[in-house]
PDB file of N, CA and C in Angstrom:
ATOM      1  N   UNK A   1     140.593 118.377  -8.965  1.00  0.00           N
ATOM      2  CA  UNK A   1     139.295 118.844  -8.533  1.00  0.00           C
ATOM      3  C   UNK A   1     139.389 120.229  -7.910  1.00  0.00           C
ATOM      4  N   UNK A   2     140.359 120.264  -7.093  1.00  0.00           N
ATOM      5  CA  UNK A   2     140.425 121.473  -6.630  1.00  0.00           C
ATOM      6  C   UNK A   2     140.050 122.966  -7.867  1.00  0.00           C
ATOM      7  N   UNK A   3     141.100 122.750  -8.591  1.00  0.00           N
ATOM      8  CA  UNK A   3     142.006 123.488  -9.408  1.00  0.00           C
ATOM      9  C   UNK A   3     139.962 124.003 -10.090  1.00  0.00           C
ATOM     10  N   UNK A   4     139.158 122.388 -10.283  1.00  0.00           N
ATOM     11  CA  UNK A   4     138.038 123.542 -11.162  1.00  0.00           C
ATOM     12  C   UNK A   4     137.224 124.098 -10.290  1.00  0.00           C
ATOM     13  N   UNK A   5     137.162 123.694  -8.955  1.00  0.00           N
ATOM     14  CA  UNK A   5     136.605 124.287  -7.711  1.00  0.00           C
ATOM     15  C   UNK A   5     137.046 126.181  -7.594  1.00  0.00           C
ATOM     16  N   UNK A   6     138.214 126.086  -7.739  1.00  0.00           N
ATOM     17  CA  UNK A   6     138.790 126.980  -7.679  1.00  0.00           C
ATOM     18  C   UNK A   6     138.495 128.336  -8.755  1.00  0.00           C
ATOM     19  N   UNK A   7     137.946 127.923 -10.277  1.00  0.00           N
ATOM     20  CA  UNK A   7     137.922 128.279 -11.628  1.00  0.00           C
ATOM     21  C   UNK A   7     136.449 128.687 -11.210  1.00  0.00           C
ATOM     22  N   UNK A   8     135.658 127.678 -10.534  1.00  0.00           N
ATOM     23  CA  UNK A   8     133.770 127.895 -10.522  1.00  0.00           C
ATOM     24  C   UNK A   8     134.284 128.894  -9.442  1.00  0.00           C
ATOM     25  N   UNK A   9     134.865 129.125  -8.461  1.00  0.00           N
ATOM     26  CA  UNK A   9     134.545 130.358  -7.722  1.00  0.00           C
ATOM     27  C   UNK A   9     134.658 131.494  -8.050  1.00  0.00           C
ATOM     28  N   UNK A  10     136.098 131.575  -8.999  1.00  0.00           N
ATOM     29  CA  UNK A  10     136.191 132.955  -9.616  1.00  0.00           C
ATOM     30  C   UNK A  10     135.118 133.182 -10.676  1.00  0.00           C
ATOM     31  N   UNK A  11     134.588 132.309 -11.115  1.00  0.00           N
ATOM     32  CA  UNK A  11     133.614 132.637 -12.301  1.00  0.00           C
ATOM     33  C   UNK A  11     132.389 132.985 -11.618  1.00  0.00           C
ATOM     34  N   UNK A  12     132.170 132.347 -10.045  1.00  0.00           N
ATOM     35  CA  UNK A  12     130.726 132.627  -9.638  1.00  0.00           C
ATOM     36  C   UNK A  12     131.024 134.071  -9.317  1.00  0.00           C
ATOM     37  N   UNK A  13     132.017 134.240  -8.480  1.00  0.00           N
ATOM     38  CA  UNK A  13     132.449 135.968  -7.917  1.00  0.00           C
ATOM     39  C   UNK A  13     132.347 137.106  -9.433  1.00  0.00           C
ATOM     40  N   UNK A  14     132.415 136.364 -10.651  1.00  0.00           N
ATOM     41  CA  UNK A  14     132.803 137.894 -11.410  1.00  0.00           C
ATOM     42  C   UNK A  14     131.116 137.819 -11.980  1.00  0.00           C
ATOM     43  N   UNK A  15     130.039 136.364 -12.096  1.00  0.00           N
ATOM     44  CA  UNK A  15     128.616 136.708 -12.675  1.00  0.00           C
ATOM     45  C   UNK A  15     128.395 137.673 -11.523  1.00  0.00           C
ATOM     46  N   UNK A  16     128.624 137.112 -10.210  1.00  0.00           N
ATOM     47  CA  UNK A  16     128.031 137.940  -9.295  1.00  0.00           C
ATOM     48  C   UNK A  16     127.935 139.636  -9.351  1.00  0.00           C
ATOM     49  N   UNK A  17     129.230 139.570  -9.422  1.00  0.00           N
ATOM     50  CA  UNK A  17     129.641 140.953  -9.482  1.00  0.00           C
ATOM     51  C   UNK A  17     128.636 141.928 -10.879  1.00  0.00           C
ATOM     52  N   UNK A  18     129.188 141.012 -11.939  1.00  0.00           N
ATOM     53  CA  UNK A  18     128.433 141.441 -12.857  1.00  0.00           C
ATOM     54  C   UNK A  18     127.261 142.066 -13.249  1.00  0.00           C
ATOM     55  N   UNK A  19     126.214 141.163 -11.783  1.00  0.00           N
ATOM     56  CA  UNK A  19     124.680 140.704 -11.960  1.00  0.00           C
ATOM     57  C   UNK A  19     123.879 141.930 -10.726  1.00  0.00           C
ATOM     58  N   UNK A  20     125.091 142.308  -9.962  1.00  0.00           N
ATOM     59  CA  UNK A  20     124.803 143.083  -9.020  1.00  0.00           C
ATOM     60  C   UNK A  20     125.893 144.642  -8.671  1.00  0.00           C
ATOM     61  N   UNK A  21     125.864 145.369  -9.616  1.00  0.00           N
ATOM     62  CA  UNK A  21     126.563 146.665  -9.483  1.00  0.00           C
ATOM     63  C   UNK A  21     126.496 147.225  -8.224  1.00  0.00           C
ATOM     64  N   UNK A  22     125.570 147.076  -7.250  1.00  0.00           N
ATOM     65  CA  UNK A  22     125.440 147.754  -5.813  1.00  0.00           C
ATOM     66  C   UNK A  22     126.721 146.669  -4.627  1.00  0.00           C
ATOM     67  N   UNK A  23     126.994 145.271  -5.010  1.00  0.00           N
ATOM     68  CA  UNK A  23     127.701 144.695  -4.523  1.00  0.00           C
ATOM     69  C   UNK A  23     129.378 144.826  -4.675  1.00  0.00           C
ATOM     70  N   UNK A  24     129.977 144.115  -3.694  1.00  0.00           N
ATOM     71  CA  UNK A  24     131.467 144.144  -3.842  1.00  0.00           C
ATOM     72  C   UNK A  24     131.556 143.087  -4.097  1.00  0.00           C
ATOM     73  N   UNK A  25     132.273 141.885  -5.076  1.00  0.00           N
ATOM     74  CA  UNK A  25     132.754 140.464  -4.539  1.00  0.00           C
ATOM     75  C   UNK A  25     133.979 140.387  -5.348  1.00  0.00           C
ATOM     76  N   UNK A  26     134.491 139.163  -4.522  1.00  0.00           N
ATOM     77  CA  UNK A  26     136.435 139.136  -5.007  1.00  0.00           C
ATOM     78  C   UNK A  26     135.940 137.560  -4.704  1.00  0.00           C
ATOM     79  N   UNK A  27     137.103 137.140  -5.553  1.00  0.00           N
ATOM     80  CA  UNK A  27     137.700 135.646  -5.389  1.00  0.00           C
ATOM     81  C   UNK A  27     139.324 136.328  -4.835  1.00  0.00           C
ATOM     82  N   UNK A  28     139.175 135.409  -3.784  1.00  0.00           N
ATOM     83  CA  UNK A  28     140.623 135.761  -3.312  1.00  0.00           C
ATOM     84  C   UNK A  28     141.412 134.666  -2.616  1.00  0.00           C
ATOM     85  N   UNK A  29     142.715 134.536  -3.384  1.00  0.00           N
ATOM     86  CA  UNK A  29     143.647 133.155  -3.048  1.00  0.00           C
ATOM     87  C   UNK A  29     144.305 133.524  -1.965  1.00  0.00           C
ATOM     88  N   UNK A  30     143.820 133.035  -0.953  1.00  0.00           N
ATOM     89  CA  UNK A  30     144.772 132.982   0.956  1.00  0.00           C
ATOM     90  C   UNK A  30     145.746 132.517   0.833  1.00  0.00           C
ATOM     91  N   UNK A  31     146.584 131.589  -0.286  1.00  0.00           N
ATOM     92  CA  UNK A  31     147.786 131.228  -0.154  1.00  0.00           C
ATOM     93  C   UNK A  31     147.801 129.548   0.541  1.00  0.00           C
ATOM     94  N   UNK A  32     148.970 129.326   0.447  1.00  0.00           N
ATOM     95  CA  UNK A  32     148.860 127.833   1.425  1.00  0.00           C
ATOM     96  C   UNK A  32     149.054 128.078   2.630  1.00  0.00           C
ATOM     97  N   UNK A  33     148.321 127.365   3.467  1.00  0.00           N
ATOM     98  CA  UNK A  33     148.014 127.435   4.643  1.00  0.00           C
ATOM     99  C   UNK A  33     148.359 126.351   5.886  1.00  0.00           C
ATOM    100  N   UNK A  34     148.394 126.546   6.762  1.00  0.00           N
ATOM    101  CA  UNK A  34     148.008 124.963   7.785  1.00  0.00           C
ATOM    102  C   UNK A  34     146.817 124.982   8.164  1.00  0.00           C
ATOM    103  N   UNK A  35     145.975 124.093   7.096  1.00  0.00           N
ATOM    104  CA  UNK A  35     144.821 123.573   7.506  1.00  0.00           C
ATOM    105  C   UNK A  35     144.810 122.289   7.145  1.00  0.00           C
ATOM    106  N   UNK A  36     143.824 121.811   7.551  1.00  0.00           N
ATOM    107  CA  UNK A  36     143.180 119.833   7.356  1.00  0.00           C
ATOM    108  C   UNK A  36     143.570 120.113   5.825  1.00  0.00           C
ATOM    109  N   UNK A  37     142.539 120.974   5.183  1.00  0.00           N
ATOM    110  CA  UNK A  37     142.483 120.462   3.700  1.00  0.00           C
ATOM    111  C   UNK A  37     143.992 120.792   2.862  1.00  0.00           C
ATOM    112  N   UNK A  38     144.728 121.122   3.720  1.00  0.00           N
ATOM    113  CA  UNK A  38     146.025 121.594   3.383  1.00  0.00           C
ATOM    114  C   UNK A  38     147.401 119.927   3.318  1.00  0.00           C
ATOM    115  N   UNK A  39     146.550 120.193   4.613  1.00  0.00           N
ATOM    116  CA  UNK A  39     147.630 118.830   5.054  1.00  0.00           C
ATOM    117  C   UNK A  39     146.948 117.422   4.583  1.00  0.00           C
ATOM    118  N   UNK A  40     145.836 117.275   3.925  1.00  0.00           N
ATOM    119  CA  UNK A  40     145.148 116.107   3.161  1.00  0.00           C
ATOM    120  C   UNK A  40     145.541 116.256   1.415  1.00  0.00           C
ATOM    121  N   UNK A  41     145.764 117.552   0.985  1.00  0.00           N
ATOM    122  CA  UNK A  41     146.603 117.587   0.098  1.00  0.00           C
ATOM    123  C   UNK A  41     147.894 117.042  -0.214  1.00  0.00           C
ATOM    124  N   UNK A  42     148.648 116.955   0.996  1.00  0.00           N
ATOM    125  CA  UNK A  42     150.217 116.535   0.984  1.00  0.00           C
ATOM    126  C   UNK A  42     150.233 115.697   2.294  1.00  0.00           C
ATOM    127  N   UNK A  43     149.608 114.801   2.286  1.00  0.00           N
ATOM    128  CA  UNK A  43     149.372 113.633   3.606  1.00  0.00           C
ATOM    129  C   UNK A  43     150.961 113.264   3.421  1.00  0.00           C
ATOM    130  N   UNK A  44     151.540 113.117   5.049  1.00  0.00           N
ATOM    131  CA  UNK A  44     152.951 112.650   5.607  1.00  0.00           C
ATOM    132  C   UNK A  44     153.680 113.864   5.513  1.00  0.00           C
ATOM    133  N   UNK A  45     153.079 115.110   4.635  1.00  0.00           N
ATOM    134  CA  UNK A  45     154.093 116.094   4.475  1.00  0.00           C
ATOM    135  C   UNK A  45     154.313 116.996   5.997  1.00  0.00           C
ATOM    136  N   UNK A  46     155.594 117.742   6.709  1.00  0.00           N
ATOM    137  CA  UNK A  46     155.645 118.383   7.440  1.00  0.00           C
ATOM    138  C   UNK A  46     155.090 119.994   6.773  1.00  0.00           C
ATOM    139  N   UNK A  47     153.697 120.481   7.096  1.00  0.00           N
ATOM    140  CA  UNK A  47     153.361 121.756   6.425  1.00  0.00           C
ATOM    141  C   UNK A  47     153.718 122.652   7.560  1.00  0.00           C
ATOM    142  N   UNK A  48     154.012 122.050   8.563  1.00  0.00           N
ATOM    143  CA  UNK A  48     154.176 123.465   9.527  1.00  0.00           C
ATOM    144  C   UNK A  48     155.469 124.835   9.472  1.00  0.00           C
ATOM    145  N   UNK A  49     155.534 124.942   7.976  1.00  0.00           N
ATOM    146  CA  UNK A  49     156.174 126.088   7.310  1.00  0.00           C
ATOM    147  C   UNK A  49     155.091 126.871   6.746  1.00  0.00           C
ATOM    148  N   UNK A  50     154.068 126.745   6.871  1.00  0.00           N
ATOM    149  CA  UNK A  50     152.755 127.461   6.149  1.00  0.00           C
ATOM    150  C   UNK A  50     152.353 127.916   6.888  1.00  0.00           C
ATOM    151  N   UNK A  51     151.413 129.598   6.743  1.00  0.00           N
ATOM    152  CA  UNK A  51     151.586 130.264   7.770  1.00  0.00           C
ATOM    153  C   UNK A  51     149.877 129.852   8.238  1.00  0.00           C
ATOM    154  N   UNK A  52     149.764 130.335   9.773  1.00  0.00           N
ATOM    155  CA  UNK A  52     148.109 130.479   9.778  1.00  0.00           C
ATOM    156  C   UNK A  52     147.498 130.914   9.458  1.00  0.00           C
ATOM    157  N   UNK A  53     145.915 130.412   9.318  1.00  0.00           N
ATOM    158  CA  UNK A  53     144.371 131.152   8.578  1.00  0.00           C
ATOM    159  C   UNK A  53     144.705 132.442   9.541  1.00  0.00           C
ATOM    160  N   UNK A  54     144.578 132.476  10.968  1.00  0.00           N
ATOM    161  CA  UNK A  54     144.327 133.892  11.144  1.00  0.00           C
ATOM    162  C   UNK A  54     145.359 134.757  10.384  1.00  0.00           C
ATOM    163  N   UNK A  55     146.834 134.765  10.170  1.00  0.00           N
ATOM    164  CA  UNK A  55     147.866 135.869   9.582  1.00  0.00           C
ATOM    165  C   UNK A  55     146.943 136.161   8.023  1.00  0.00           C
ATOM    166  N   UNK A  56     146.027 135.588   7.305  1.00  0.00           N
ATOM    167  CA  UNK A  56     145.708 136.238   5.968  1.00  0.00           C
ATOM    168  C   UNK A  56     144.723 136.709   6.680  1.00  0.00           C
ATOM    169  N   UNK A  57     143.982 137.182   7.925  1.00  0.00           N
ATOM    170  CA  UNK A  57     142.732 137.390   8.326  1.00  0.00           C
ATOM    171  C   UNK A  57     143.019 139.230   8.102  1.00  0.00           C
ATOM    172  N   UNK A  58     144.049 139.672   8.624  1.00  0.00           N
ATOM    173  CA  UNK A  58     144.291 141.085   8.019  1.00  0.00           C
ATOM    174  C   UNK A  58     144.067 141.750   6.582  1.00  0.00           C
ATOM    175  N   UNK A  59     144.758 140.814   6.209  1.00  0.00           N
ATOM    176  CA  UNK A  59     144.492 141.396   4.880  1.00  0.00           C
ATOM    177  C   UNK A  59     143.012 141.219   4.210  1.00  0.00           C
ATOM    178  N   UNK A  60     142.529 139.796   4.730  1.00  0.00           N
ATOM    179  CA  UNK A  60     141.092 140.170   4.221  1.00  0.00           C
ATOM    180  C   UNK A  60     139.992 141.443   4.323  1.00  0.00           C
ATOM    181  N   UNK A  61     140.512 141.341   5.938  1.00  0.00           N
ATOM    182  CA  UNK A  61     139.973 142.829   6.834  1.00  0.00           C
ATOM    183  C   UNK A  61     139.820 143.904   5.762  1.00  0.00           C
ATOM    184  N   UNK A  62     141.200 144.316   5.570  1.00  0.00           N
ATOM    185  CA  UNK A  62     141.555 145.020   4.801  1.00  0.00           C
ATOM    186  C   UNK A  62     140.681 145.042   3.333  1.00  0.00           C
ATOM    187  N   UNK A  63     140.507 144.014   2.343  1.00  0.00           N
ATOM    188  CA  UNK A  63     140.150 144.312   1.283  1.00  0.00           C
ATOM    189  C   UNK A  63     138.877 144.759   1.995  1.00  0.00           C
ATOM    190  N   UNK A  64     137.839 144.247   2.331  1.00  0.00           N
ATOM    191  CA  UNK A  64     136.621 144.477   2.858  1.00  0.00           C
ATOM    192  C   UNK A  64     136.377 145.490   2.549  1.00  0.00           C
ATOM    193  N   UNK A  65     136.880 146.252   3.638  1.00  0.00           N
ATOM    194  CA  UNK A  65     137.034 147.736   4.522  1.00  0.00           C
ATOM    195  C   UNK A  65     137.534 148.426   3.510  1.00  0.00           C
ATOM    196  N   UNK A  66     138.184 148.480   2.637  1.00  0.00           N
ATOM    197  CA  UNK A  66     138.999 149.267   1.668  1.00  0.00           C
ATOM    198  C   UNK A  66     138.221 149.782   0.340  1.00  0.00           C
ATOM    199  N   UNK A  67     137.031 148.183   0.026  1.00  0.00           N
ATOM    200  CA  UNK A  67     135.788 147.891  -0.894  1.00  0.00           C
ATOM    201  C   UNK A  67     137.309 148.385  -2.312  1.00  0.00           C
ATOM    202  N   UNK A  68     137.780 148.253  -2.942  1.00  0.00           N
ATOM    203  CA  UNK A  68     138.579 147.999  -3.996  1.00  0.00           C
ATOM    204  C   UNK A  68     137.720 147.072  -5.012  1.00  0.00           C
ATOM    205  N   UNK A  69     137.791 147.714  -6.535  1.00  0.00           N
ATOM    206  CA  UNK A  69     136.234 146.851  -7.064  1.00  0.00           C
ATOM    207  C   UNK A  69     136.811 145.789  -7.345  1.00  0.00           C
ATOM    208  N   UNK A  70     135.385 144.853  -7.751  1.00  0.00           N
ATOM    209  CA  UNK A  70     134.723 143.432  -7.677  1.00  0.00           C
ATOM    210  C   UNK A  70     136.515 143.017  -8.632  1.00  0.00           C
ATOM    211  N   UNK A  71     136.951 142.178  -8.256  1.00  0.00           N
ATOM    212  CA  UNK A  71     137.575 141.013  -8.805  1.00  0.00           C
ATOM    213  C   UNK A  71     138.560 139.783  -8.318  1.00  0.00           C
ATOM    214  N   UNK A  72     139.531 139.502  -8.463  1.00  0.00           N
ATOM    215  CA  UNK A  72     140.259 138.661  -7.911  1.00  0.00           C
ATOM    216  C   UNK A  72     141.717 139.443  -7.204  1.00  0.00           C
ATOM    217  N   UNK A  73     141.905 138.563  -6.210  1.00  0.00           N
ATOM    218  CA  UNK A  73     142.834 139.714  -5.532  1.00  0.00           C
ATOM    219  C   UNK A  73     143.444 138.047  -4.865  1.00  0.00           C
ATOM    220  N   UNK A  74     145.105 138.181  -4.751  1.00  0.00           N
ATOM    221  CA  UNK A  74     145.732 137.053  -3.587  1.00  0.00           C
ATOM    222  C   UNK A  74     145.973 137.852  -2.279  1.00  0.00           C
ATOM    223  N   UNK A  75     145.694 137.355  -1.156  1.00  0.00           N
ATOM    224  CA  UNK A  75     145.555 138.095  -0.007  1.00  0.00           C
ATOM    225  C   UNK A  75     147.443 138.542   0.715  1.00  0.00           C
ATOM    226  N   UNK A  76     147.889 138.280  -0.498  1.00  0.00           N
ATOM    227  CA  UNK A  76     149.894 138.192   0.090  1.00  0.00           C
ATOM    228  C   UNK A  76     149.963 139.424  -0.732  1.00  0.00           C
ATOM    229  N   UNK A  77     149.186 139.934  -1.994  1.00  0.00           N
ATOM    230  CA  UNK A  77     149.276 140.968  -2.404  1.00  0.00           C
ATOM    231  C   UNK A  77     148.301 142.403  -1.683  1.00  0.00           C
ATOM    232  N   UNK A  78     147.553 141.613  -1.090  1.00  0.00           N
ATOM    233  CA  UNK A  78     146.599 142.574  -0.200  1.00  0.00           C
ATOM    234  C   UNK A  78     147.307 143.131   0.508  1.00  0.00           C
ATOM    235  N   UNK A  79     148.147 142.345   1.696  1.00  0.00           N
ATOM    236  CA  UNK A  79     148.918 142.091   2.763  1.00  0.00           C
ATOM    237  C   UNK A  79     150.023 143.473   2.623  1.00  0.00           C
ATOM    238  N   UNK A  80     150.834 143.639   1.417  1.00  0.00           N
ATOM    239  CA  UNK A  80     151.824 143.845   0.700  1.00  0.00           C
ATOM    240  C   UNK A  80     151.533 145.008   0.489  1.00  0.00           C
ATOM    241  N   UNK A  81     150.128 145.630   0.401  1.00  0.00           N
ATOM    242  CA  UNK A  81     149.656 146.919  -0.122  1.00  0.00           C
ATOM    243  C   UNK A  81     149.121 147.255   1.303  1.00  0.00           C
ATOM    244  N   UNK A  82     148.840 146.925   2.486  1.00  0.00           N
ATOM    245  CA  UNK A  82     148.405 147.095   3.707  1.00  0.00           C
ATOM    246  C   UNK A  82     149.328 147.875   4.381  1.00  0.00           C
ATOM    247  N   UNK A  83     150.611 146.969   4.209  1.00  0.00           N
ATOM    248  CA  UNK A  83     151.774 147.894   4.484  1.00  0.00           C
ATOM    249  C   UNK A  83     151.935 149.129   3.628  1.00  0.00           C
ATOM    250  N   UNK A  84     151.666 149.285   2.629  1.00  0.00           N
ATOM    251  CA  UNK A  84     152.214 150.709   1.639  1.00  0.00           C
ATOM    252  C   UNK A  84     150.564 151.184   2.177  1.00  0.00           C
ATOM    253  N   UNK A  85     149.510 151.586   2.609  1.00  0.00           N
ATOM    254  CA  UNK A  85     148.555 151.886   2.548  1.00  0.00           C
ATOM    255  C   UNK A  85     147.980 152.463   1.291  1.00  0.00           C
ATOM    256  N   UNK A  86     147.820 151.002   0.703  1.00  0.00           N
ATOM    257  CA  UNK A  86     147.022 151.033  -0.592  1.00  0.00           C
ATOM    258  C   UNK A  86     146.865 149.726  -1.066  1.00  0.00           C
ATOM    259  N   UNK A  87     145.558 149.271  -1.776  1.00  0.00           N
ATOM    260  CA  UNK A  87     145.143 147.896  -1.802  1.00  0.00           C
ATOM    261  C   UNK A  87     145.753 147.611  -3.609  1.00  0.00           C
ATOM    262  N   UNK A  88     146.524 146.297  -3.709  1.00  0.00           N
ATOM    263  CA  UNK A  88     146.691 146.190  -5.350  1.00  0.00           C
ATOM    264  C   UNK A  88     145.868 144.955  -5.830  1.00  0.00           C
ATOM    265  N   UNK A  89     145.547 144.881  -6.934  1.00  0.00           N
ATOM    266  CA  UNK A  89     145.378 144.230  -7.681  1.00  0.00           C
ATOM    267  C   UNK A  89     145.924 143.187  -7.908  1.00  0.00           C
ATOM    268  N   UNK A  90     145.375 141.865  -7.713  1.00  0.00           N
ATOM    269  CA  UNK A  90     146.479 140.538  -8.195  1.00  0.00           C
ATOM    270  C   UNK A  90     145.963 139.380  -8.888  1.00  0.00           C
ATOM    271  N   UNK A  91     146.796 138.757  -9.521  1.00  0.00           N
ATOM    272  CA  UNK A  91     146.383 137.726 -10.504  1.00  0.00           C
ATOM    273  C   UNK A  91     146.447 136.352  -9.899  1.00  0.00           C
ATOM    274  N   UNK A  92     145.122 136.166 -10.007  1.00  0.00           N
ATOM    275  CA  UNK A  92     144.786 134.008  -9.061  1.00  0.00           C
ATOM    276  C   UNK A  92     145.248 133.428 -10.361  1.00  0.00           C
ATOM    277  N   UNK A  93     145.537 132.580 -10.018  1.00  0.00           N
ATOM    278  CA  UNK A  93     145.883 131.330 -10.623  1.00  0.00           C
ATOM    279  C   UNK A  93     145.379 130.023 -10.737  1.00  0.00           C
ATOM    280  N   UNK A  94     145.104 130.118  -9.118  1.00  0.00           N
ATOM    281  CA  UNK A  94     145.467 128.702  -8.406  1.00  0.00           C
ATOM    282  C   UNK A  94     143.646 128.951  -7.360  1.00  0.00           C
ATOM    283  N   UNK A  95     143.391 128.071  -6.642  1.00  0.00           N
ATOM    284  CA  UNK A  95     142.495 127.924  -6.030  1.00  0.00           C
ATOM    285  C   UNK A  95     142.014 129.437  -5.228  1.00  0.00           C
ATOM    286  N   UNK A  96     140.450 129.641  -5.272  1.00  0.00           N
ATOM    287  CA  UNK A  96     140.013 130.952  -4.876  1.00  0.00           C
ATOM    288  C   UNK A  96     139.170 130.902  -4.112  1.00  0.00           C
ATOM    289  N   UNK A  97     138.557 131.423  -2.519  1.00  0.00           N
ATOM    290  CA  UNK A  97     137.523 131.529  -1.843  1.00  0.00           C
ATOM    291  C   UNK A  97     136.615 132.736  -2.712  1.00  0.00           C
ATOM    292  N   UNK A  98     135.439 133.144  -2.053  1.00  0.00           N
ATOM    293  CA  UNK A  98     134.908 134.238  -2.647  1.00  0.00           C
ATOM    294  C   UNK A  98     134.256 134.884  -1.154  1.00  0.00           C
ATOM    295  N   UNK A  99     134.497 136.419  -1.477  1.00  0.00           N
ATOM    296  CA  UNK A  99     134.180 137.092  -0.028  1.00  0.00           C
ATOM    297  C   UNK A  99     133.078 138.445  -1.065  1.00  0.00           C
ATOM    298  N   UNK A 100     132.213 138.362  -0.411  1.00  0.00           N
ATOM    299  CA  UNK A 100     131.095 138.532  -0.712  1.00  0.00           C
ATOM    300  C   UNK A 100     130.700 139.872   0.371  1.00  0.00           C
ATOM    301  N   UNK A 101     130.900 141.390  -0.186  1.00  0.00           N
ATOM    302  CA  UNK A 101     130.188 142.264   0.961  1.00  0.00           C
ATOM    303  C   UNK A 101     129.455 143.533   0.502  1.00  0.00           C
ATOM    304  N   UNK A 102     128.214 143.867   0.969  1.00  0.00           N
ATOM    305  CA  UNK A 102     127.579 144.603   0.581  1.00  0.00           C
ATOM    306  C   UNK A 102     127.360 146.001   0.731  1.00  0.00           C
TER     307      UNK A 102
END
């Protein structure tokens, strides 16, 4: 379920994008995390090797602020280009939020 959850977001982020040239939007994969829906994924598992929601909160910052056009971006590649001061391009795979800014 996830996985088409994940497929409808990037598809809603690129009509969006599509439907609105004055907008920015990205589907962007935060990576695994320690959250509930993290640790209900792998119930009994020890996840506390996964980093926190706030550590991808930079790099989101970052795409925002940077406006890099409409598409899919993983926020470890954001992160990665934050340090080089310059935003890259990256390929989702796997499950996607959508950040939406105008």
């Amino acid at each position: 379920m996830r996985a088409v959850e994940g497929r409808a977001s990037r598809q809603q982020a690129t009509a969006l994008a599509a439907e609105n040239l004055d907008l920015a939007c990205y589907a962007v994969d935060p990576g695994d995390m320690q959250t509930g829906m993290q640790q209900a994924a792998f119930p009994g598992e020890d996840i506390s090797d996964r980093r926190l929601p706030s550590a991808v909160v930079p790099a989101l910052l970052e795409l925002i602020t940077s406006r890099p056009p409409s598409g899919r971006y993983r926020a470890d590649d954001v992160a990665v280009a934050v340090d080089r001061g310059a935003v890259d391009r990256g390929a989702v795979d796997r499950g996607a939020g959508v950040v939406v800014t105008a």
